[in-house]
Structure formats: structure tokens, C-alpha cells
PDB file of N, CA and C in Angstrom:
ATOM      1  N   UNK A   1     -34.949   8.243  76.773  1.00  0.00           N
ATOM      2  CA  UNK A   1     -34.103   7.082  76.653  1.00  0.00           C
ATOM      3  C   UNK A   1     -33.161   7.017  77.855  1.00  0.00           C
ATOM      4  N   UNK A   2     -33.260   6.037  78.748  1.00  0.00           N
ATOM      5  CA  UNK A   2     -32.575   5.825  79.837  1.00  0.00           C
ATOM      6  C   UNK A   2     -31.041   5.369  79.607  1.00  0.00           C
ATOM      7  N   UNK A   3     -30.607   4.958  78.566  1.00  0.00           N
ATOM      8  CA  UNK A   3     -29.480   4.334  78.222  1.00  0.00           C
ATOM      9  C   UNK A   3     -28.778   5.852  78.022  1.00  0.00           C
ATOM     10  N   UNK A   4     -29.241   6.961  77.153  1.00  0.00           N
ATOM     11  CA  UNK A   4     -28.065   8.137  77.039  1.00  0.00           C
ATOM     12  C   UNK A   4     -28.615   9.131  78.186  1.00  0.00           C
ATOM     13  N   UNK A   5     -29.696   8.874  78.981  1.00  0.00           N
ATOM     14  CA  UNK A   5     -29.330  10.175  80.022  1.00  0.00           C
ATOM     15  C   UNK A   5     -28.066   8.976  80.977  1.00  0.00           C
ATOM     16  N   UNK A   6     -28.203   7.914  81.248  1.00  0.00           N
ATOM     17  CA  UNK A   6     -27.581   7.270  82.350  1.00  0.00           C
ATOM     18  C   UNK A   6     -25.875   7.653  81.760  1.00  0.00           C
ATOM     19  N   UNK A   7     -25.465   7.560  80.597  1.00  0.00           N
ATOM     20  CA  UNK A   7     -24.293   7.663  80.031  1.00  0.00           C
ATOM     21  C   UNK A   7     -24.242   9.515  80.148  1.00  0.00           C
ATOM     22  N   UNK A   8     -24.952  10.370  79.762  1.00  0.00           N
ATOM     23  CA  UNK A   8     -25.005  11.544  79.927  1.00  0.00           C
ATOM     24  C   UNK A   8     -24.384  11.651  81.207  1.00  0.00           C
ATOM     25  N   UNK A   9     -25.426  11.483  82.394  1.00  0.00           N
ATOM     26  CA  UNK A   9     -24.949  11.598  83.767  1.00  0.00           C
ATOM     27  C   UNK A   9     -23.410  11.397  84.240  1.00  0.00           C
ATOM     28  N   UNK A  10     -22.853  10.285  83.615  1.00  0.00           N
ATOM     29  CA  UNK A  10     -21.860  10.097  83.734  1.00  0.00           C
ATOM     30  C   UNK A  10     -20.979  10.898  83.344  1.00  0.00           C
ATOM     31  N   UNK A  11     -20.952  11.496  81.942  1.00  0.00           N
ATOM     32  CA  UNK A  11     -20.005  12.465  81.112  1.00  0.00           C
ATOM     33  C   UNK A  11     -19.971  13.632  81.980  1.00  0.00           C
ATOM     34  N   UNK A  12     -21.495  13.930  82.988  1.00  0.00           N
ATOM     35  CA  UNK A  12     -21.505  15.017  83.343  1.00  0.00           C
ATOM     36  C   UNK A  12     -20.403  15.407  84.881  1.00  0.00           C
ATOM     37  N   UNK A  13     -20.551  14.062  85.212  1.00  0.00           N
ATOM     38  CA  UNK A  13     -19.991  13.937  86.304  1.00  0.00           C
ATOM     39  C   UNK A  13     -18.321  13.950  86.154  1.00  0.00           C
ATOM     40  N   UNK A  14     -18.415  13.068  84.927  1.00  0.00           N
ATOM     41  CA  UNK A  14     -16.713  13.142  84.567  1.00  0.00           C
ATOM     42  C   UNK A  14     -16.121  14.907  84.535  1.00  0.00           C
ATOM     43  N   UNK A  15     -16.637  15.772  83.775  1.00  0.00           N
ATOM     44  CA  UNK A  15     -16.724  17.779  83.955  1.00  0.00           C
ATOM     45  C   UNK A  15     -16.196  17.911  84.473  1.00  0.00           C
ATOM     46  N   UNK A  16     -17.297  17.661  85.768  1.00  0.00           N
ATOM     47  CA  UNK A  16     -17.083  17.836  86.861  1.00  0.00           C
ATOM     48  C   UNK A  16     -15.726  17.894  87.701  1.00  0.00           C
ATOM     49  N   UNK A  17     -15.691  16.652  87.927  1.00  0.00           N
ATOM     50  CA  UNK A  17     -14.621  16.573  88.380  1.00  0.00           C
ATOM     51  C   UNK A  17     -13.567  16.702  87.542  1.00  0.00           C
ATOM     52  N   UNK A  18     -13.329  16.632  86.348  1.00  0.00           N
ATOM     53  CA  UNK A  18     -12.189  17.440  85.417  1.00  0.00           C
ATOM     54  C   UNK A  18     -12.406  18.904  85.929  1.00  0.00           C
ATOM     55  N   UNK A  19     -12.832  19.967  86.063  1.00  0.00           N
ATOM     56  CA  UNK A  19     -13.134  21.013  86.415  1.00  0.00           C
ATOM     57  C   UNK A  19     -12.517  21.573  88.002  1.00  0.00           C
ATOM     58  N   UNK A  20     -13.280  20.381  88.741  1.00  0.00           N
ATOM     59  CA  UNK A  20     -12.284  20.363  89.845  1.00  0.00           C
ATOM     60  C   UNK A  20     -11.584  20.334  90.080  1.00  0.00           C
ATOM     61  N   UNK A  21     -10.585  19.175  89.462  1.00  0.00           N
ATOM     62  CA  UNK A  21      -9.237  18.898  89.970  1.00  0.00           C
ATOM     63  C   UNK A  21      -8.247  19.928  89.021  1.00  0.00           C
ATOM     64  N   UNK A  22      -8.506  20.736  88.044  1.00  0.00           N
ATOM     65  CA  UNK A  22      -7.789  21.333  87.752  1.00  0.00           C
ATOM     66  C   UNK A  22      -8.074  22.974  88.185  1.00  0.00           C
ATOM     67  N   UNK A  23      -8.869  23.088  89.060  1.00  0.00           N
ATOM     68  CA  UNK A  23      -8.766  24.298  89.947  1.00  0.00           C
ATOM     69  C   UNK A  23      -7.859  23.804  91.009  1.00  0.00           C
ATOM     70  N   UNK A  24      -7.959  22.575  91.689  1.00  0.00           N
ATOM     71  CA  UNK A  24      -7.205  22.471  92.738  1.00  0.00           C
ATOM     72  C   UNK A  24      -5.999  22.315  91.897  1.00  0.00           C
ATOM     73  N   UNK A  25      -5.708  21.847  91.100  1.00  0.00           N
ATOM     74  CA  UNK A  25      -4.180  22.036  90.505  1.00  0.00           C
ATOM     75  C   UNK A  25      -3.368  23.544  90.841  1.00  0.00           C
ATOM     76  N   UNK A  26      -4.162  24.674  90.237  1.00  0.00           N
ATOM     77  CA  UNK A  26      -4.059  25.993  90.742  1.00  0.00           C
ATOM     78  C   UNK A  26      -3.953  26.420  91.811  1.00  0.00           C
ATOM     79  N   UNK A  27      -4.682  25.947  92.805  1.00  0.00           N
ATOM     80  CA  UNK A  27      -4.782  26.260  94.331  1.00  0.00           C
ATOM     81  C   UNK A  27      -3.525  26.105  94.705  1.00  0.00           C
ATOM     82  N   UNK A  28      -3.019  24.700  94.374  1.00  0.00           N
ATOM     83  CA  UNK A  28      -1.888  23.999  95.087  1.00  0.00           C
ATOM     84  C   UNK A  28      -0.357  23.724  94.318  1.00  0.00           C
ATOM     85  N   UNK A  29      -0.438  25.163  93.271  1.00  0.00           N
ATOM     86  CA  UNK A  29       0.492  25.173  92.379  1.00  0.00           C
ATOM     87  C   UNK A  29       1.927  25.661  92.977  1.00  0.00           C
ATOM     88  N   UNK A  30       1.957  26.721  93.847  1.00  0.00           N
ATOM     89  CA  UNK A  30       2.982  27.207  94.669  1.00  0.00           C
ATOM     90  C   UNK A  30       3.524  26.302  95.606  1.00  0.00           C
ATOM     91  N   UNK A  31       2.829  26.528  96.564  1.00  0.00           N
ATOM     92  CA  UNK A  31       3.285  25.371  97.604  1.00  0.00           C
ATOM     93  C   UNK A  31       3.282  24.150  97.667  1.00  0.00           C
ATOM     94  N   UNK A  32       2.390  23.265  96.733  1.00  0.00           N
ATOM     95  CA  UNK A  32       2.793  21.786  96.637  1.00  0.00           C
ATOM     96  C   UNK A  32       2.324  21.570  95.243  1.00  0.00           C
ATOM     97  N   UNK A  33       3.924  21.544  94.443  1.00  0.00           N
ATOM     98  CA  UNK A  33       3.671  21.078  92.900  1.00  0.00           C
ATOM     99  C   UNK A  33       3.536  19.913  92.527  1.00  0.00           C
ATOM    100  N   UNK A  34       3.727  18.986  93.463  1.00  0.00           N
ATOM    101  CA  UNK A  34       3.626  17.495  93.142  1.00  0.00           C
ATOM    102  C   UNK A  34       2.373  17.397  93.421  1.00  0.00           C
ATOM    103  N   UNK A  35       1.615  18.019  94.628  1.00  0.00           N
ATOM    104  CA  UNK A  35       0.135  17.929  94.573  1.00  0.00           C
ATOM    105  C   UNK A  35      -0.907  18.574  93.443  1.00  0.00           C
ATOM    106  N   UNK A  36       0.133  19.287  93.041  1.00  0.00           N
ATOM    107  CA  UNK A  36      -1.075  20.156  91.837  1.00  0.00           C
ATOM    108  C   UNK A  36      -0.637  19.538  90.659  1.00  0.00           C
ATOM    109  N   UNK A  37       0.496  19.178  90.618  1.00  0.00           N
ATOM    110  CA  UNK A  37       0.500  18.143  88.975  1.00  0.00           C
ATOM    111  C   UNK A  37      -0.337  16.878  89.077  1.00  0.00           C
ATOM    112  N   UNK A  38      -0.518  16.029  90.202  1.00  0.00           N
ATOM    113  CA  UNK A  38      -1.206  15.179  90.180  1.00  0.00           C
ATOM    114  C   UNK A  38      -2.914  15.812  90.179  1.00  0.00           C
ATOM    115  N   UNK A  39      -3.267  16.860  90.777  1.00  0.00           N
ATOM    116  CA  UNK A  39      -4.914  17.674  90.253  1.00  0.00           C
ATOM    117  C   UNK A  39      -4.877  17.928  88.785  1.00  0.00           C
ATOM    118  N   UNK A  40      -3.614  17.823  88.196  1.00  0.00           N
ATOM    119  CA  UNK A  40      -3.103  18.558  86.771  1.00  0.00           C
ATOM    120  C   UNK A  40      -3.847  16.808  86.044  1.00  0.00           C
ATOM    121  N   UNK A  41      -3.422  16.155  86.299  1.00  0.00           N
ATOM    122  CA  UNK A  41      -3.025  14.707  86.151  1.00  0.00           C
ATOM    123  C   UNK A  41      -4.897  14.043  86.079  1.00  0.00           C
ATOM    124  N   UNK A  42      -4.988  14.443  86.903  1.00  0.00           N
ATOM    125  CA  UNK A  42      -6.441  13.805  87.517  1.00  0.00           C
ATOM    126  C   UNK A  42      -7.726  14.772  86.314  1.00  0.00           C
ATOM    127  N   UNK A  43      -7.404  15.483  86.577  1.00  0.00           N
ATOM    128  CA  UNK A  43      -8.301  16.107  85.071  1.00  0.00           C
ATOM    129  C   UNK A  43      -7.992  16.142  83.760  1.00  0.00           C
ATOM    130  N   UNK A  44      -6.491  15.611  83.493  1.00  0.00           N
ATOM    131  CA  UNK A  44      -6.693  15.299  82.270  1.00  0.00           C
ATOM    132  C   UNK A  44      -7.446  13.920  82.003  1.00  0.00           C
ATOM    133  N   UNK A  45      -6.871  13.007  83.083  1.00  0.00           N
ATOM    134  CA  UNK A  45      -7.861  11.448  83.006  1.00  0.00           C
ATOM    135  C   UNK A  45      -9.353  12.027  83.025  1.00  0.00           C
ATOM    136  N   UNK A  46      -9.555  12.604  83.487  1.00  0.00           N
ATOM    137  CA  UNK A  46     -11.210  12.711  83.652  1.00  0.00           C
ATOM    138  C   UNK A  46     -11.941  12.876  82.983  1.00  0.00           C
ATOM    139  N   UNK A  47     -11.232  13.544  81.845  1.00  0.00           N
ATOM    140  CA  UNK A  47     -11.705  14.065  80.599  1.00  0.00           C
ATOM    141  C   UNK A  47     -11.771  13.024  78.921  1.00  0.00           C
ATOM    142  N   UNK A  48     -10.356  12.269  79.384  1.00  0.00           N
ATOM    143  CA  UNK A  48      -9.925  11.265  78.612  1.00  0.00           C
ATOM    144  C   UNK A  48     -11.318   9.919  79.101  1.00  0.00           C
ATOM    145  N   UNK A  49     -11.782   9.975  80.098  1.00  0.00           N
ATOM    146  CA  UNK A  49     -12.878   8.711  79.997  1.00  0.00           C
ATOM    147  C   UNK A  49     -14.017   9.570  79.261  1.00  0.00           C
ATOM    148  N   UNK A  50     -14.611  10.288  79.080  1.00  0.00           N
ATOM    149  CA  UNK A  50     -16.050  10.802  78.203  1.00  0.00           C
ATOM    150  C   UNK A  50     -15.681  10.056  76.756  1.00  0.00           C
ATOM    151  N   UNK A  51     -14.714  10.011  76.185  1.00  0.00           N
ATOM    152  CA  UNK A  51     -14.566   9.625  74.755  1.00  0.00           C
ATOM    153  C   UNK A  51     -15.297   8.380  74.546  1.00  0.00           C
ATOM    154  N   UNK A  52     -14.549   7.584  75.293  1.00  0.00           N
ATOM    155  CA  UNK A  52     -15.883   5.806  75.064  1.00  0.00           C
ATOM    156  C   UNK A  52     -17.292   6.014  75.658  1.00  0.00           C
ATOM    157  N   UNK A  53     -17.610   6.784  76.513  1.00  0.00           N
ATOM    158  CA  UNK A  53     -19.017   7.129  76.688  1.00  0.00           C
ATOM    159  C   UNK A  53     -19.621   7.495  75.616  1.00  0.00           C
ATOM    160  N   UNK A  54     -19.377   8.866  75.310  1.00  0.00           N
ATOM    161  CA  UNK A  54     -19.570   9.951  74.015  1.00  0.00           C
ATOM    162  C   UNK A  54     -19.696   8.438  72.703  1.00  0.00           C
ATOM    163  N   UNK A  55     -18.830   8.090  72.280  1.00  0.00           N
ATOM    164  CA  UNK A  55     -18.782   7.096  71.021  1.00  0.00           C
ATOM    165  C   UNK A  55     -19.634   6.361  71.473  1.00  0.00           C
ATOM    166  N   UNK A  56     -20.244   5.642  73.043  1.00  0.00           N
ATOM    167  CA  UNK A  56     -21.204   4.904  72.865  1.00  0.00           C
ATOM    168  C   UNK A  56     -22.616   5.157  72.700  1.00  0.00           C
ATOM    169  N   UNK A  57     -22.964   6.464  72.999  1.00  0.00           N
ATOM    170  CA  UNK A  57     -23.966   7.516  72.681  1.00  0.00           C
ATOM    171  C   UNK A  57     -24.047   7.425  71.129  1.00  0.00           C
ATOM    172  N   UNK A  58     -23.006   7.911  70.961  1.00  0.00           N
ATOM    173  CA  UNK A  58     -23.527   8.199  69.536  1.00  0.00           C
ATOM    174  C   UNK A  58     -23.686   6.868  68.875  1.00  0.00           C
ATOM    175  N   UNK A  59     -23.076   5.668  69.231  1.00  0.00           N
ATOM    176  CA  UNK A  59     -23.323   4.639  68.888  1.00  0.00           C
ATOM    177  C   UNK A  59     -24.781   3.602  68.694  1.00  0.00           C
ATOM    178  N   UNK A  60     -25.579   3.922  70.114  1.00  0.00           N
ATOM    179  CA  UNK A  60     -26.597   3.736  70.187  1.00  0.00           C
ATOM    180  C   UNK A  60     -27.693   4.694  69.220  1.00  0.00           C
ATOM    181  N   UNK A  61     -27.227   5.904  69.303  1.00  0.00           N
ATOM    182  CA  UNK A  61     -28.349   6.754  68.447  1.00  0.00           C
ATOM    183  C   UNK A  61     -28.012   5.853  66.655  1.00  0.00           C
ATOM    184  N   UNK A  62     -27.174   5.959  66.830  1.00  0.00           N
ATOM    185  CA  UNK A  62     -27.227   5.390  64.941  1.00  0.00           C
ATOM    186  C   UNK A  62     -27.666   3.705  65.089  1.00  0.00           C
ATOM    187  N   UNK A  63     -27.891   3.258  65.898  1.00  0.00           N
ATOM    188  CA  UNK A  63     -28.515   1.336  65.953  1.00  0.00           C
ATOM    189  C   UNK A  63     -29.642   1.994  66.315  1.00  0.00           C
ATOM    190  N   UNK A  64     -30.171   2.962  66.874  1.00  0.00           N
ATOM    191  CA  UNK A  64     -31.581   3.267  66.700  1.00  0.00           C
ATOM    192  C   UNK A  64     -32.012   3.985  65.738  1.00  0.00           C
ATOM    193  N   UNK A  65     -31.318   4.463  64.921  1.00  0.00           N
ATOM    194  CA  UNK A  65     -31.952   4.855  63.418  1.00  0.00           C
ATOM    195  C   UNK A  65     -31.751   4.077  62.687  1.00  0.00           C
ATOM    196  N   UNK A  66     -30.961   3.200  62.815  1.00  0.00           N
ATOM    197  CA  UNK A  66     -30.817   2.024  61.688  1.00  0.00           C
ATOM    198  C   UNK A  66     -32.169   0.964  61.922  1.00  0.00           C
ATOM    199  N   UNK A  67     -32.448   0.642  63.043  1.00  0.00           N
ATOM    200  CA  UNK A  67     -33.553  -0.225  63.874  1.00  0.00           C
ATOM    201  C   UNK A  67     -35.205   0.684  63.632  1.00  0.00           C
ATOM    202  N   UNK A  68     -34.995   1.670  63.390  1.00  0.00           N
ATOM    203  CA  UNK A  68     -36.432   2.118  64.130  1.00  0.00           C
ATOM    204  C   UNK A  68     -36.486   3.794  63.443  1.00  0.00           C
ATOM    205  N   UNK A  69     -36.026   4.002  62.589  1.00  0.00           N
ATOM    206  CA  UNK A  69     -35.640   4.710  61.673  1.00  0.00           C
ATOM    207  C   UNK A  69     -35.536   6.629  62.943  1.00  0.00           C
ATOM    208  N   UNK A  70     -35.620   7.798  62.339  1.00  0.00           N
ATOM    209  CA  UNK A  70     -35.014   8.867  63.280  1.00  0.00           C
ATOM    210  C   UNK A  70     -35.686   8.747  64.973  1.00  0.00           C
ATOM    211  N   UNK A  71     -35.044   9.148  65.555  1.00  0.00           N
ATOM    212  CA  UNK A  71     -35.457   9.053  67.307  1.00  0.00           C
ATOM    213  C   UNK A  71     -36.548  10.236  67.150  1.00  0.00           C
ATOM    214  N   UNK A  72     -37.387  10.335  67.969  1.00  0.00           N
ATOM    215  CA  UNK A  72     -37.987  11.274  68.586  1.00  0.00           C
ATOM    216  C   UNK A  72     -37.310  13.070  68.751  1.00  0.00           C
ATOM    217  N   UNK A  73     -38.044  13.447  68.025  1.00  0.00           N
ATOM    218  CA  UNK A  73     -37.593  15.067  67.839  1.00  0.00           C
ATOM    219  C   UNK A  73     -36.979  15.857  69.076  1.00  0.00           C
ATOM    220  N   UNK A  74     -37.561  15.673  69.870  1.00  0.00           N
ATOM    221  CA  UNK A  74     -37.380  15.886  71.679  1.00  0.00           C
ATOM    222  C   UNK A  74     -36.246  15.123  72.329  1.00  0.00           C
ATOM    223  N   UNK A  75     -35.944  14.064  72.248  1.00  0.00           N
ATOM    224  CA  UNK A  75     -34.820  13.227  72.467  1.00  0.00           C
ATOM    225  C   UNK A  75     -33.983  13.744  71.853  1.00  0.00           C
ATOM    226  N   UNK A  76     -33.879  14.201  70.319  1.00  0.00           N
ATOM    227  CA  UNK A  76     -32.274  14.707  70.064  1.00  0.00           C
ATOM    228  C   UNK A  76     -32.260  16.381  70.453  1.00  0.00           C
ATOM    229  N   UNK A  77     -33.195  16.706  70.036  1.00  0.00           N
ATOM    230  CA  UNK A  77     -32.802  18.489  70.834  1.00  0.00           C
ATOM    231  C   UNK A  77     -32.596  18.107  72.055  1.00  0.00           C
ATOM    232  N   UNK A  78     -33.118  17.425  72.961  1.00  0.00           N
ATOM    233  CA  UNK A  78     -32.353  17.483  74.565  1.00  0.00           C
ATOM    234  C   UNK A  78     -31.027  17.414  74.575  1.00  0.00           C
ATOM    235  N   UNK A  79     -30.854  15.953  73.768  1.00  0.00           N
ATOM    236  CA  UNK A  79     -29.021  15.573  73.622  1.00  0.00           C
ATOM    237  C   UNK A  79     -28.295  16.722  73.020  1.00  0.00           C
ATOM    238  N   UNK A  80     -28.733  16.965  71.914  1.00  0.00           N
ATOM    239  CA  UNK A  80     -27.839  18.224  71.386  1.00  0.00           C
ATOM    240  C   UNK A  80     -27.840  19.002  71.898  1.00  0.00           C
ATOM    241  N   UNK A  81     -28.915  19.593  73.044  1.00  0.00           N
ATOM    242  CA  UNK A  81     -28.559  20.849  73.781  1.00  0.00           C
ATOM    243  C   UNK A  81     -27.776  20.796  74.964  1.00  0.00           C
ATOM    244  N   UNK A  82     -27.529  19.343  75.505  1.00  0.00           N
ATOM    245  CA  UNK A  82     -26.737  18.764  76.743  1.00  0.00           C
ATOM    246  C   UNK A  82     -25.293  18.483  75.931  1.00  0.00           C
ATOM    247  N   UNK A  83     -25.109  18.384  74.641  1.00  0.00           N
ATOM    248  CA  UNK A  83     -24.184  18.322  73.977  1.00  0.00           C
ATOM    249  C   UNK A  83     -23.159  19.326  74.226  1.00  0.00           C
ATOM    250  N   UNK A  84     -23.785  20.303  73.404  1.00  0.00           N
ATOM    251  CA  UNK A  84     -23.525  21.480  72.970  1.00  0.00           C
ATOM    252  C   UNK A  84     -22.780  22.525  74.368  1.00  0.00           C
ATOM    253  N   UNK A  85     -23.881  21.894  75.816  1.00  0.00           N
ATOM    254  CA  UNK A  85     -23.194  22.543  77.335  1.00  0.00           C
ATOM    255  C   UNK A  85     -21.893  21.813  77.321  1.00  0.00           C
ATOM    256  N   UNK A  86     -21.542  20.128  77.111  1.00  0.00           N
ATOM    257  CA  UNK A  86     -20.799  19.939  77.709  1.00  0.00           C
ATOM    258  C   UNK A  86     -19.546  19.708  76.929  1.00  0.00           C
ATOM    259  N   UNK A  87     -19.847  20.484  75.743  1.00  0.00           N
ATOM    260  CA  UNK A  87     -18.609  20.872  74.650  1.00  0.00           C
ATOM    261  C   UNK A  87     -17.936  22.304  75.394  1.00  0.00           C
ATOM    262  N   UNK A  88     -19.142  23.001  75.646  1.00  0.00           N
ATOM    263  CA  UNK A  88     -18.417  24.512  76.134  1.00  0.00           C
ATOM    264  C   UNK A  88     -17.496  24.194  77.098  1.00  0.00           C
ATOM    265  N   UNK A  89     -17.914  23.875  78.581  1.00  0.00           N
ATOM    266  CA  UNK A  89     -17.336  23.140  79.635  1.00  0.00           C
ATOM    267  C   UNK A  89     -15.991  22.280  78.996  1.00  0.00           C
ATOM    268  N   UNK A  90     -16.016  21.849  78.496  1.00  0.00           N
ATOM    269  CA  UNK A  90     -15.023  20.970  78.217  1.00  0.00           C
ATOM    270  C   UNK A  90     -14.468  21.716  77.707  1.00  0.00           C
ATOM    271  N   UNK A  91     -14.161  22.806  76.693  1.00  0.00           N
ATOM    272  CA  UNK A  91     -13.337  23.540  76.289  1.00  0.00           C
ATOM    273  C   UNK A  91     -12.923  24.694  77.210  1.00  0.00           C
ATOM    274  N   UNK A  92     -13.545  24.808  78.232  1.00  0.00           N
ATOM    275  CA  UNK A  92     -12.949  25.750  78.898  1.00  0.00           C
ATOM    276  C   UNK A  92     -11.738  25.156  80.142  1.00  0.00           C
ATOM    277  N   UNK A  93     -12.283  23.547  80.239  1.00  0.00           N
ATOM    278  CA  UNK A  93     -11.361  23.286  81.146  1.00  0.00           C
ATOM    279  C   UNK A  93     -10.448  22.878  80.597  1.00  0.00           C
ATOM    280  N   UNK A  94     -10.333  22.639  79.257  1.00  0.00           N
ATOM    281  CA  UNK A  94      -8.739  22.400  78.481  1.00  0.00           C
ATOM    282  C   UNK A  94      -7.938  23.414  78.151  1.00  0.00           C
ATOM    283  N   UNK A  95      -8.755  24.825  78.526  1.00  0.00           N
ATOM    284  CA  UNK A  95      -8.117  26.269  78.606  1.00  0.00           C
ATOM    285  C   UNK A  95      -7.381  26.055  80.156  1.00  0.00           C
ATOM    286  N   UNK A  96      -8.546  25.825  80.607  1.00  0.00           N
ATOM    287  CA  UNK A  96      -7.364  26.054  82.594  1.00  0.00           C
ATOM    288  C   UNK A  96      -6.177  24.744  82.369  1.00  0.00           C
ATOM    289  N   UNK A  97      -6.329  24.304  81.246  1.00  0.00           N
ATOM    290  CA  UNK A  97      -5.153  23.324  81.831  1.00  0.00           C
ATOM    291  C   UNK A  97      -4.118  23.744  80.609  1.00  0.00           C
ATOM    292  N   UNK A  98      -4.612  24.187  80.109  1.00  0.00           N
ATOM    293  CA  UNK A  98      -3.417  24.588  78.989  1.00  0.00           C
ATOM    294  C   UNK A  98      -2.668  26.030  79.517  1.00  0.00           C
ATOM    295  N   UNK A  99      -3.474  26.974  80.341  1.00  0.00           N
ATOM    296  CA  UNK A  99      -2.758  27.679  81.177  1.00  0.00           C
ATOM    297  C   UNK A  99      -1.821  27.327  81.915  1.00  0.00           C
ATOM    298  N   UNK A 100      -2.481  25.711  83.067  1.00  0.00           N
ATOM    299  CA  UNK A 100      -1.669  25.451  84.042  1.00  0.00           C
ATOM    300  C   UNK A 100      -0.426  24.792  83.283  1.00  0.00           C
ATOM    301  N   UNK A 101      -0.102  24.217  82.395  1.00  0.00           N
ATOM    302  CA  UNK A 101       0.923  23.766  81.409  1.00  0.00           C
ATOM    303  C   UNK A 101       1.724  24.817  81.054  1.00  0.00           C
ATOM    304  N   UNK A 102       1.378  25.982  81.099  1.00  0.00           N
ATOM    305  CA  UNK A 102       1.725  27.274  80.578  1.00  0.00           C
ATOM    306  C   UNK A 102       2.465  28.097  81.504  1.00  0.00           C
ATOM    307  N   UNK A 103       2.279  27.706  83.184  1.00  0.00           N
ATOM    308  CA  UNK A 103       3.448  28.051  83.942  1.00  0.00           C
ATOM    309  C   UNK A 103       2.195  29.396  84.483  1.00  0.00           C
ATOM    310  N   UNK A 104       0.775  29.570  84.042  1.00  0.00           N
ATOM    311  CA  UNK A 104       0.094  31.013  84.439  1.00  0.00           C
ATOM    312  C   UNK A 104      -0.286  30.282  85.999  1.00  0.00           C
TER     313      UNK A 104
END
């Protein structure tokens, strides 16, 4: 289904760069705190856009079981296993930022 890898891709990319910018938050915590609160800043937004993606995913999977009754067995183990990565990821970068909030 091209509609949730294309939305996938996106969530993945959003990580991403949540991931990033809150390492550079760290990098640039000493010597420029206005630069690392805004890396601080920039990954919390980054993270805050997956939610309307995510809800539209799951949105589409339930108009396709309502339409066309369960998806393809293979289609949801992929999603759930791309799920399931980008739950971990995501919880680890709300650890680096709950550190960087934390003054570590």
C-alpha cells in the first residue's frame, strides 16, 4: 500500500531528524544555549508532527477494513514491525530530551 509506506517514510524522516536535533542540542549545550534550546525546540516539533500522520495511518487501515474487510497478512506485519521500530526510537529520543530538560 503506497498511501502508508509514503506516510511511513515521512514519520521516518520526522525520527530522524527529532534524533538529530536533539543530539545537536547536546553538542551545543555549553557554549551556545540559545543554540541548543532551539535543537531542544526543533525535536520536540519533530516529533509533535508524526501524531496526524500516525492517526492518518491508522485511519486508512480501519476505511480499509471497513471497505474490503482485514488487509493482507503481510501488509500489517510489515506496519507493525515498522511500528513497533519507530515506537523504540521515539522513546529513546524523549529520553535524550528529558535528560537535556534535566540539566545532564
Amino acid at each position: 500500500m503506497i498511501v502508508i509506506q509514503d506516510a511511513n517514510d515521512t514519520i521516518v524522516e520526522d525520527i530522524e531528524k527529532a534524533e538529530k536535533n536533539i543530539r545537536k542540542a547536546f553538542t551545543h549545550k555549553i557554549k551556545h544555549p540559545d543554540l541548543a534550546k532551539a535543537f531542544y525546540n526543533h525535536s520536540i516539533y519533530d516529533l509533535e508532527k508524526i501524531k496526524p500522520i500516525h492517526d492518518s495511518i491508522v485511519a486508512f487501515i480501519k476505511e480499509y477494513r471497513e471497505e474490503n474487510g482485514e488487509p493482507p497478512a503481510p501488509m500489517i506485519a510489515i506496519y507493525d514491525y515498522e511500528h513497533r521500530k519507530q515506537i523504540e526510537r521515539i522513546n529513546e529520543i524523549k529520553r535524550l530530551q528529558e535528560m537535556y530538560n534535566n540539566g545532564l
